[in-house]
C-alpha atoms as a PDB file:
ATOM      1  CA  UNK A   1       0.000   0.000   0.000  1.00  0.00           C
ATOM      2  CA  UNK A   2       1.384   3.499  -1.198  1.00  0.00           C
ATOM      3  CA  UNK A   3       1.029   5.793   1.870  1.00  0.00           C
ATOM      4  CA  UNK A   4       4.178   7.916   1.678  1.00  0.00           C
ATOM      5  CA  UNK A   5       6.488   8.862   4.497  1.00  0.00           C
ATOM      6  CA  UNK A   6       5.336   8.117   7.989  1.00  0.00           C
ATOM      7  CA  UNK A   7       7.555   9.463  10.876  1.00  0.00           C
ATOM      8  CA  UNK A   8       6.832   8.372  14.379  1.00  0.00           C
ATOM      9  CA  UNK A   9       7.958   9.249  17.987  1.00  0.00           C
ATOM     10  CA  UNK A  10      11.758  10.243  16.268  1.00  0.00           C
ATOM     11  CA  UNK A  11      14.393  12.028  18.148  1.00  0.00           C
ATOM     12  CA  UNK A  12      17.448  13.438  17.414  1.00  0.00           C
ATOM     13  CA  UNK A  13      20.961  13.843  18.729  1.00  0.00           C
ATOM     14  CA  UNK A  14      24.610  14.924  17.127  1.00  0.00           C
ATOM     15  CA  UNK A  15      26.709  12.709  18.955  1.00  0.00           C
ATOM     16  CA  UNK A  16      26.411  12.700  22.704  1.00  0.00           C
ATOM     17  CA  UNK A  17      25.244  16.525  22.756  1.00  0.00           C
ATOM     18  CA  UNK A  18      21.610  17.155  23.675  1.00  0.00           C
ATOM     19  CA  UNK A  19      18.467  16.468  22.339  1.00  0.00           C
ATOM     20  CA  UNK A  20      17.377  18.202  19.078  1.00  0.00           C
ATOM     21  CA  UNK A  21      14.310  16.821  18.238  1.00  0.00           C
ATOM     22  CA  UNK A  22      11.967  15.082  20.679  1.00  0.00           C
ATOM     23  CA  UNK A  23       8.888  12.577  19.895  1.00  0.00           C
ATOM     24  CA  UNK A  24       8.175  13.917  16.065  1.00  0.00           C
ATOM     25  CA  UNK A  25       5.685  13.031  14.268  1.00  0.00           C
ATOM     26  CA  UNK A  26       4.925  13.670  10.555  1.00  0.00           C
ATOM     27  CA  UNK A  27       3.236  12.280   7.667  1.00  0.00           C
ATOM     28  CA  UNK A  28       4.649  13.368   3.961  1.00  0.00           C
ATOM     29  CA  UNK A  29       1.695  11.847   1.508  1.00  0.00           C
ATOM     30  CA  UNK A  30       2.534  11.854  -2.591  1.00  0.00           C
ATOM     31  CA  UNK A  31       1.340  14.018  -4.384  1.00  0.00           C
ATOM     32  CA  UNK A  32       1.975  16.656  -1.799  1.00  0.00           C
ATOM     33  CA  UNK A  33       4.365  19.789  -0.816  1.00  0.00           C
ATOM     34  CA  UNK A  34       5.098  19.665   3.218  1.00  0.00           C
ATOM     35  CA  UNK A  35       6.724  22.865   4.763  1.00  0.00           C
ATOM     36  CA  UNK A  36       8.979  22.687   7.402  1.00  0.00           C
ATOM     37  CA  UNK A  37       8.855  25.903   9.724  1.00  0.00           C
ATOM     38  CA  UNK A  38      10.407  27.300  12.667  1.00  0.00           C
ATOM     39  CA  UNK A  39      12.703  29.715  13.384  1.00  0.00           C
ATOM     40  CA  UNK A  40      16.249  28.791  13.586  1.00  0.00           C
ATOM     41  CA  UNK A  41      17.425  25.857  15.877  1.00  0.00           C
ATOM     42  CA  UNK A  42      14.025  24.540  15.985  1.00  0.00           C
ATOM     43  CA  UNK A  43      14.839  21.505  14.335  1.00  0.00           C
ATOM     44  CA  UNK A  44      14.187  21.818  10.645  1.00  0.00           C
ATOM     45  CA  UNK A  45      17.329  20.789   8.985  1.00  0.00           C
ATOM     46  CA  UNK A  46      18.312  18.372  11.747  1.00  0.00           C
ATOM     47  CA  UNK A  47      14.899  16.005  10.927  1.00  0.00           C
ATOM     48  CA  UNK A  48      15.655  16.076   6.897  1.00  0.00           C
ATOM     49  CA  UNK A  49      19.372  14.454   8.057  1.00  0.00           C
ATOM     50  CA  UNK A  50      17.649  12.178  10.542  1.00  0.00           C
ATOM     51  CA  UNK A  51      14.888  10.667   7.883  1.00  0.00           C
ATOM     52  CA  UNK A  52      18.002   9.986   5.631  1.00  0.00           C
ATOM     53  CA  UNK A  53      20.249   8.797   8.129  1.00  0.00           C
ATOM     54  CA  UNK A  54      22.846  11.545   8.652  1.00  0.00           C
ATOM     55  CA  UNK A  55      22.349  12.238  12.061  1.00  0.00           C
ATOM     56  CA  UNK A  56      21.971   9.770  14.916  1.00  0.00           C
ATOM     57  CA  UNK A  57      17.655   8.934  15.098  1.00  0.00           C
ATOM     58  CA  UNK A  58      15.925   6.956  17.633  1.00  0.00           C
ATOM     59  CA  UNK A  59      11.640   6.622  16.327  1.00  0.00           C
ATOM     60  CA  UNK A  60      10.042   5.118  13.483  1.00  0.00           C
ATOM     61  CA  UNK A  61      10.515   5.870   9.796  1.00  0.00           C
ATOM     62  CA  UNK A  62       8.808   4.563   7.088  1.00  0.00           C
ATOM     63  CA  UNK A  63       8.123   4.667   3.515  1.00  0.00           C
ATOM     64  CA  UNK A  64       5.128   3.113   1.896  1.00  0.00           C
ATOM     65  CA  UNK A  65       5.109   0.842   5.791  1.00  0.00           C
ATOM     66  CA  UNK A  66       8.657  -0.765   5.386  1.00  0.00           C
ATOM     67  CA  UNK A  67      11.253   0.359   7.799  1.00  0.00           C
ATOM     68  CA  UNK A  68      13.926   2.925   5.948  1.00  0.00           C
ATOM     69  CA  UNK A  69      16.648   1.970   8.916  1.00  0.00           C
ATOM     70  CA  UNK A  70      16.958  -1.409   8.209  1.00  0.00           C
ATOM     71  CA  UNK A  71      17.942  -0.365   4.314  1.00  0.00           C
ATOM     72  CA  UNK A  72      21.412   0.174   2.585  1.00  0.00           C
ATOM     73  CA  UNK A  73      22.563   3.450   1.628  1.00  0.00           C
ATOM     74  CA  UNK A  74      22.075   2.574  -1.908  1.00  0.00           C
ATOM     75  CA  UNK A  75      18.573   0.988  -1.146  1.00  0.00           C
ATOM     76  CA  UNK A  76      17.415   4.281   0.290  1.00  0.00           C
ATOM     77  CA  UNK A  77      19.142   6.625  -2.534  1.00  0.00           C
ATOM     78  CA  UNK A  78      16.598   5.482  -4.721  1.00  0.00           C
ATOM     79  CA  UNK A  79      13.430   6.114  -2.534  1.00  0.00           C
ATOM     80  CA  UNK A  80      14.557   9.220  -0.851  1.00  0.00           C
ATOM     81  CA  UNK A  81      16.550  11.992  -2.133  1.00  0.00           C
ATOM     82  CA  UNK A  82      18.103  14.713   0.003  1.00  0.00           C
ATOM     83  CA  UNK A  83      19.033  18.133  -1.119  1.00  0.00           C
ATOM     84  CA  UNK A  84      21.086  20.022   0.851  1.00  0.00           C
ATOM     85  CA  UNK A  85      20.970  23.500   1.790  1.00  0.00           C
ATOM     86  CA  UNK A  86      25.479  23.589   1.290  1.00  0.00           C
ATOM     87  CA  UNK A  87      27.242  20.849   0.233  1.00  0.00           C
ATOM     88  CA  UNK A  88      31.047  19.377   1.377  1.00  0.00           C
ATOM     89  CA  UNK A  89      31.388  18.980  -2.058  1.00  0.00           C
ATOM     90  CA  UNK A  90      35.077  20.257  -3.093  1.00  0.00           C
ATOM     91  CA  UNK A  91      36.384  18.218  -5.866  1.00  0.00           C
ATOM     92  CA  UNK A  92      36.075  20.207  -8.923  1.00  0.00           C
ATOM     93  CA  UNK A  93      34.156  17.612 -10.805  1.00  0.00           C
ATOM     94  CA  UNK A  94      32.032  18.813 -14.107  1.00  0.00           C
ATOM     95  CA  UNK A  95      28.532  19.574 -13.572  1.00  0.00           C
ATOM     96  CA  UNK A  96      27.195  16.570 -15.531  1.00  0.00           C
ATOM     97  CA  UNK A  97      29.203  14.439 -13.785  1.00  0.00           C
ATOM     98  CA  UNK A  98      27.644  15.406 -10.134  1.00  0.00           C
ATOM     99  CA  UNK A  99      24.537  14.978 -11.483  1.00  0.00           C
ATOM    100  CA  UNK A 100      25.492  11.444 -12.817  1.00  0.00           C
ATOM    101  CA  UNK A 101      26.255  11.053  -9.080  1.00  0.00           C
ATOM    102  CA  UNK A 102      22.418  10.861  -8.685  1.00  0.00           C
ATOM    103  CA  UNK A 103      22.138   7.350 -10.512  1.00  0.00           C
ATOM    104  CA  UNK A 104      24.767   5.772  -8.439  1.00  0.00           C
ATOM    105  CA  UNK A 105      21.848   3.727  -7.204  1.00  0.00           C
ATOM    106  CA  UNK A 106      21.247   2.087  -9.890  1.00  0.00           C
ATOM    107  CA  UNK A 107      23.911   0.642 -11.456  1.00  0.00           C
ATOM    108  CA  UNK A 108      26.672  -1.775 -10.149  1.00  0.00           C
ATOM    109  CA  UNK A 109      29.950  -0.115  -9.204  1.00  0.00           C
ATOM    110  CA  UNK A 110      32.291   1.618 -11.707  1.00  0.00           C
ATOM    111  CA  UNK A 111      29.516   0.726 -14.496  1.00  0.00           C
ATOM    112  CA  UNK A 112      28.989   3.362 -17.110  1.00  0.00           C
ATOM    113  CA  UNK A 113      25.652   5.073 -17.500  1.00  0.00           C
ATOM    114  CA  UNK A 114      23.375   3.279 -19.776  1.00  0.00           C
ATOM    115  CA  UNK A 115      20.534   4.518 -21.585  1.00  0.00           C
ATOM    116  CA  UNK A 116      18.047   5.085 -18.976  1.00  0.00           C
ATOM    117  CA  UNK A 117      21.019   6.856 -16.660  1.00  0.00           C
ATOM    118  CA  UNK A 118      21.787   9.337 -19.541  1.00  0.00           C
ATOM    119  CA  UNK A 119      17.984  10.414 -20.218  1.00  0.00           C
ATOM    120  CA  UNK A 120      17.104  10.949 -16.191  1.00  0.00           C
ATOM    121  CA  UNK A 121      20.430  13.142 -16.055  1.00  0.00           C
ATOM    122  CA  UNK A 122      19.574  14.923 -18.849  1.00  0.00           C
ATOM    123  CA  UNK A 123      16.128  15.090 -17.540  1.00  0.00           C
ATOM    124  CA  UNK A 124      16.900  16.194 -14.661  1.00  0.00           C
ATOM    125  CA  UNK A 125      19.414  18.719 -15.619  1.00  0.00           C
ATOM    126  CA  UNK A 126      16.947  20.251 -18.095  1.00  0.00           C
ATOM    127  CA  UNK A 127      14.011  20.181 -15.127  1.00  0.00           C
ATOM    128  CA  UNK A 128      16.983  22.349 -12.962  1.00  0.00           C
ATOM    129  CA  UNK A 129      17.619  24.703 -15.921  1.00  0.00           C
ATOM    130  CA  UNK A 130      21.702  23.980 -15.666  1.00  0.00           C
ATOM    131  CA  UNK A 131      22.282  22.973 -18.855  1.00  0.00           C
ATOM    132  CA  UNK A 132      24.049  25.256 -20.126  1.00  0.00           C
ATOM    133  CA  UNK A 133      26.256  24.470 -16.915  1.00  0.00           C
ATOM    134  CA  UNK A 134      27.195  20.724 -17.971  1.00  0.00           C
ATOM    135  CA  UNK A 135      30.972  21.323 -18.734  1.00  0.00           C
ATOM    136  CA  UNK A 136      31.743  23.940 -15.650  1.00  0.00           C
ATOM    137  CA  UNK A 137      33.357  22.556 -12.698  1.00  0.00           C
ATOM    138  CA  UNK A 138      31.388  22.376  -9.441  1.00  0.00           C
ATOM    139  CA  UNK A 139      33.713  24.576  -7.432  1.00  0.00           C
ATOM    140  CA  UNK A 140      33.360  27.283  -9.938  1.00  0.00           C
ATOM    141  CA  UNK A 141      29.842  28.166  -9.426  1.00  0.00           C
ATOM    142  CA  UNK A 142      28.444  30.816  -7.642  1.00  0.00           C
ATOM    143  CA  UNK A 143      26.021  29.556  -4.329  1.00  0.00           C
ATOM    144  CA  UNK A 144      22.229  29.427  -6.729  1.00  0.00           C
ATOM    145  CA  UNK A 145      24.174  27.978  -9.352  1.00  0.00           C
ATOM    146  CA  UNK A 146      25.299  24.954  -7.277  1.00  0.00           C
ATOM    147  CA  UNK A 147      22.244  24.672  -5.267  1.00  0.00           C
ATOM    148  CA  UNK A 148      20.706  23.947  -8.883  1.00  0.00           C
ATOM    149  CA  UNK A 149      23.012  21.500  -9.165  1.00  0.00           C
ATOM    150  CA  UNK A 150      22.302  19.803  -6.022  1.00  0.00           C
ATOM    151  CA  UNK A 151      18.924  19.418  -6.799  1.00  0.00           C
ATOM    152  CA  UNK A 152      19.472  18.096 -10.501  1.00  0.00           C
ATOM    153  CA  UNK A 153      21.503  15.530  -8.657  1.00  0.00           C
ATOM    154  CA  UNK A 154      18.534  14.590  -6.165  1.00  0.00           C
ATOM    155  CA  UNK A 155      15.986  14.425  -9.136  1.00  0.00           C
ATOM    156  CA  UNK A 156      18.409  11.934 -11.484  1.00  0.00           C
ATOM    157  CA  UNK A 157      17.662   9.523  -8.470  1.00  0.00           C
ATOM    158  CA  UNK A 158      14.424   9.380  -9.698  1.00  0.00           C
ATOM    159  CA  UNK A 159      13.415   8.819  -6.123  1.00  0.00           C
ATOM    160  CA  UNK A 160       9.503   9.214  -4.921  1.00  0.00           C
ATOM    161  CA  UNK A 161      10.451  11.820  -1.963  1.00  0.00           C
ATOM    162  CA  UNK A 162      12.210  14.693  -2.034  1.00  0.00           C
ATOM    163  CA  UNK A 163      14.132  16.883   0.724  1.00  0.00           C
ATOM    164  CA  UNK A 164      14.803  20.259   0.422  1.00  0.00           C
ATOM    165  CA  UNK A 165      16.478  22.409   2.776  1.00  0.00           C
ATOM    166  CA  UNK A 166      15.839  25.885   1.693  1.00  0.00           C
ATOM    167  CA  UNK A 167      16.175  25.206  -1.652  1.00  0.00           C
ATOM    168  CA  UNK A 168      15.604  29.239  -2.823  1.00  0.00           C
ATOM    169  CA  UNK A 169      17.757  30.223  -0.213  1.00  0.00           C
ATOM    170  CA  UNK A 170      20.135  31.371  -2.732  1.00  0.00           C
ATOM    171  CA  UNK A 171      18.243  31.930  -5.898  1.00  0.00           C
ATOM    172  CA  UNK A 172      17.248  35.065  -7.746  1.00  0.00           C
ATOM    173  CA  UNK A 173      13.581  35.658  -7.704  1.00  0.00           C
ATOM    174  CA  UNK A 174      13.354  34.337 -10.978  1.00  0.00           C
ATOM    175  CA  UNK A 175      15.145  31.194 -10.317  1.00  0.00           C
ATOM    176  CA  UNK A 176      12.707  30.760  -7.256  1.00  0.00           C
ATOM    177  CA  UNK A 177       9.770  30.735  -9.370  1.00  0.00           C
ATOM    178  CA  UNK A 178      10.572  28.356 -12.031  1.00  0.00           C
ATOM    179  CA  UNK A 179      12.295  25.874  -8.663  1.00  0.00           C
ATOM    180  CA  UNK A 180       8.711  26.452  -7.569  1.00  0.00           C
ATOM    181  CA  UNK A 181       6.536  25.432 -10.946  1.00  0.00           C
ATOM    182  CA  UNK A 182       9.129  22.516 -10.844  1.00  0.00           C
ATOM    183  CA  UNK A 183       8.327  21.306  -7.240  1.00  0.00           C
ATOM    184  CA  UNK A 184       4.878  21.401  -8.109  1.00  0.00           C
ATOM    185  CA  UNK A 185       5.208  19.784 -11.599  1.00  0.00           C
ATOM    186  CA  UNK A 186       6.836  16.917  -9.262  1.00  0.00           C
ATOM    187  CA  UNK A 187       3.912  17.033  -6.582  1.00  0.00           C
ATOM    188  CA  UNK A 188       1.554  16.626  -9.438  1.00  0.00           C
ATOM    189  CA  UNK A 189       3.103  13.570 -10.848  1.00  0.00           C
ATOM    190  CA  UNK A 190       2.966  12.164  -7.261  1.00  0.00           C
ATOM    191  CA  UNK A 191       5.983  13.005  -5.436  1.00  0.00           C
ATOM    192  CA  UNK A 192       6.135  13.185  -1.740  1.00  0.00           C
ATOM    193  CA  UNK A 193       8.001  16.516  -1.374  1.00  0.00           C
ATOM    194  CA  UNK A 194       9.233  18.076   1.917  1.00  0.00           C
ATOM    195  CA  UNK A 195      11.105  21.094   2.381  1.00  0.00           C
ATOM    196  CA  UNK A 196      12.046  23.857   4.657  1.00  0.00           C
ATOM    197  CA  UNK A 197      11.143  27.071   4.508  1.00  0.00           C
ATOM    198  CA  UNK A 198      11.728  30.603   6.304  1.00  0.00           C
ATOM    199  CA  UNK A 199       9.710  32.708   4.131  1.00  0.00           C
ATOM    200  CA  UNK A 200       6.584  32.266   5.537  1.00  0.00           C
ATOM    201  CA  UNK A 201       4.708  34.257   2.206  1.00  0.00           C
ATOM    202  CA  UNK A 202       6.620  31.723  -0.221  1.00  0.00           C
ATOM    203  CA  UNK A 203       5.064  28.780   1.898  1.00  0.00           C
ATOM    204  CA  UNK A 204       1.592  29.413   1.765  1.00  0.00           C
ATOM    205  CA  UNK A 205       2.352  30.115  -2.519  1.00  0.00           C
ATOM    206  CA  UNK A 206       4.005  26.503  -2.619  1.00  0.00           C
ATOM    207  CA  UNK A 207       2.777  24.360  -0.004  1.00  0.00           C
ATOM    208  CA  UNK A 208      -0.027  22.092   0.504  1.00  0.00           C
ATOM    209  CA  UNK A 209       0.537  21.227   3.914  1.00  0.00           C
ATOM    210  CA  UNK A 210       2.930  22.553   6.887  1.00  0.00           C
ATOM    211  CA  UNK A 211       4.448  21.256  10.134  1.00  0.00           C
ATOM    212  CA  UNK A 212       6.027  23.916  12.641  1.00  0.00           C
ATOM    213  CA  UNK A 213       8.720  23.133  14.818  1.00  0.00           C
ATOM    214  CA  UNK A 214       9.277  25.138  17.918  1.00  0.00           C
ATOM    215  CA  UNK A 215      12.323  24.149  20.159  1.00  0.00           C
ATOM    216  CA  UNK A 216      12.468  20.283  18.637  1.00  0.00           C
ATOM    217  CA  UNK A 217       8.675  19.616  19.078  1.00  0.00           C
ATOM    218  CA  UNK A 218       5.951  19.902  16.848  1.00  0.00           C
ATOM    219  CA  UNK A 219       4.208  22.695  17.242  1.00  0.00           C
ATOM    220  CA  UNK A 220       1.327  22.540  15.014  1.00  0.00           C
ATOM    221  CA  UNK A 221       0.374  20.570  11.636  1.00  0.00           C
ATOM    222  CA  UNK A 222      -1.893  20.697   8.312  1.00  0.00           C
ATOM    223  CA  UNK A 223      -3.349  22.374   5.915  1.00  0.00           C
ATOM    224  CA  UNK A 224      -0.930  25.523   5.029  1.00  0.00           C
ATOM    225  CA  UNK A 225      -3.716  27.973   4.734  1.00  0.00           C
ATOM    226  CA  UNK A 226      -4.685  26.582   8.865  1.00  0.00           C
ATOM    227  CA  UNK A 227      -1.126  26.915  10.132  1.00  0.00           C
ATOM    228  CA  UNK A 228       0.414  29.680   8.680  1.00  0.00           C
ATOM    229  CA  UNK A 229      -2.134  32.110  10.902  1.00  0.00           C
ATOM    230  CA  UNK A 230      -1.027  34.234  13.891  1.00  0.00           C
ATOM    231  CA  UNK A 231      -2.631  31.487  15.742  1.00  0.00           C
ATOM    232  CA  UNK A 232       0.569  29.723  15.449  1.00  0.00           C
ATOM    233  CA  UNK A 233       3.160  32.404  14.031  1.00  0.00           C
ATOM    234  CA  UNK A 234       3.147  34.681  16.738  1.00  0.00           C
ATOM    235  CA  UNK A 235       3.967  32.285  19.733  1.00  0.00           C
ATOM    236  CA  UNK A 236       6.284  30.431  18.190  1.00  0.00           C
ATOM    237  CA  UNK A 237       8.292  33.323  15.660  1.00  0.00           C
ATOM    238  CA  UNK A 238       7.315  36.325  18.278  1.00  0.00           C
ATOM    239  CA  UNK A 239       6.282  38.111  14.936  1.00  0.00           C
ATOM    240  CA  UNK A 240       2.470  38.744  13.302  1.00  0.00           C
ATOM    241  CA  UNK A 241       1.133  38.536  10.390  1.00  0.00           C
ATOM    242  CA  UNK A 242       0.464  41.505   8.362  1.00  0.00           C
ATOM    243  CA  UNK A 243      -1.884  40.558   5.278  1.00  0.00           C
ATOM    244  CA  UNK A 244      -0.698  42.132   2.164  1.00  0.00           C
ATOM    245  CA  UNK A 245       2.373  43.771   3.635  1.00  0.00           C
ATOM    246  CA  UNK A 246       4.791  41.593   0.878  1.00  0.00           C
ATOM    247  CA  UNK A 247       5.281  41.971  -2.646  1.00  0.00           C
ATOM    248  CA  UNK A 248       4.483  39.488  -5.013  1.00  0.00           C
ATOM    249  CA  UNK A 249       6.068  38.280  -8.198  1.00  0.00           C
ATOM    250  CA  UNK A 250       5.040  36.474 -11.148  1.00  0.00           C
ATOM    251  CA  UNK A 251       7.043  34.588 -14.355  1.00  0.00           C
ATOM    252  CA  UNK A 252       7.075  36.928 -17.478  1.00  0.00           C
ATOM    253  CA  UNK A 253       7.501  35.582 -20.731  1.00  0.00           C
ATOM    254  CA  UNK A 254      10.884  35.649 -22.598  1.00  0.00           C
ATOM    255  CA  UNK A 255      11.116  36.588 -26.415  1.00  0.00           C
ATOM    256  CA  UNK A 256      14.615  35.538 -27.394  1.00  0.00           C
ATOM    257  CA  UNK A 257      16.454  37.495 -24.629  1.00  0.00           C
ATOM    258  CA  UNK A 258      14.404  39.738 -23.902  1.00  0.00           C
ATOM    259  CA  UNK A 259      10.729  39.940 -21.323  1.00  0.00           C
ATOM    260  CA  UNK A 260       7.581  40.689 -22.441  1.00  0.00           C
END
């Protein structure tokens, strides 16, 4: 039975420090966008490492009901794909060949890419708009530019969830909207997306549902439009809401190089 990520009772540690997370639970269904809030040190990035293994997890967590612990690294590549806000990443490698990195998965060791491999990188290069990119080295790009990358590299996996950590942290606004008509291109082809978010105006224009984290526990949970409300903002950000106090943007077509 297809039910999507289930997460239940987890808490998190880095090494013997203190507790990070305590007792979270969360449900990521496909077909869905899931916002991660709080303010900083509340958790967000430290449960996207924890569902993929990176940081030391006690709790259940489980994909479609089987048990993503008891997998191999390669076994859970190619469910769940992890996009990180900065990477260690230092080699200067070509661009195409990081995002090759994505289909590691899938083949045996040291094989080349077949046919399949080649069309999901390209795919997934094309989806990330780096392709004009493919023959610059990684460690010559500027901080949006690799980000891209990063998440052309997740979506080679072809995996069935997605994690983002502030994945238009760095972008131009521009490059935020067209990341956004992607994520939702990928919700509506039945992706299980999750992905955190500080801009509280860009969450309720890309996500369908929300969980806010406030010191390691859950605050609150569900529909965007119900949790995004000084309800929930104000005791756990300090801050309130002021309707229409943003501005809002909007994709203009291009005619050759130019906007119209």
């Amino acid at each position: 039975m297809s039910t999507g990520l289930r997460i239940r009772g987890l808490t998190a540690r880095y090494h013997h420090g203190p507790v990070v997370l305590r007792d979270v639970d969360l449900d990521a269904p496909y077909g869905a966008i899931t916002a991660l809030l709080g303010p900083n040190g509340s958790g967000k990035s430290t449960l996207l490492k924890a569902i993929v293994g990176l940081v030391r997890a006690a709790g259940c967590v489980t994909l479609d009901g089987e048990d993503l612990v008891g997998l191999t690294a390669a076994e859970r590549a190619v469910r769940v794909a992890y996009v990180p806000q900065r990477t260690l990443l230092a080699a200067p490698l070509l661009v195409h060949v990081v995002v090759a990195q994505g289909r590691f998965a899938h083949r045996k060791t040291f094989a080349r890419l077949d046919e399949a491999d080649e069309t999901a990188v390209a795919a997934a290069m094309r989806d990330a708009d780096i392709e004009h990119l493919a023959c610059r080295p990684f460690t010559e790009l500027s901080g949006g530019e690799a980000q891209r990358v990063l998440l052309a590299r997740a979506l080679a996996t072809g995996a069935n969830v997605l994690l983002l950590d502030e994945p238009t942290s760095s972008q131009d606004v521009r490059h935020a909207l067209e990341l956004h008509a992607v994520l939702r291109s990928l919700r509506d082809r039945g992706t299980a997306i999750i992905a955190c978010l500080h801009d509280l105006s860009e969450t309720r224009a890309l996500a369908d549902r929300a969980v806010m984290l406030k010191g390691g526990l859950v605050h609150a949970h569900g529909v965007t439009g119900e949790i995004v409300t000084n309800e929930h903002v104000r005791p756990v950000y300090g801050v309130e809401i002021v309707e229409g106090g943003g501005l809002g943007f909007r994709m203009v077509e291009r005619d050759g190089g130019n906007e119209r």
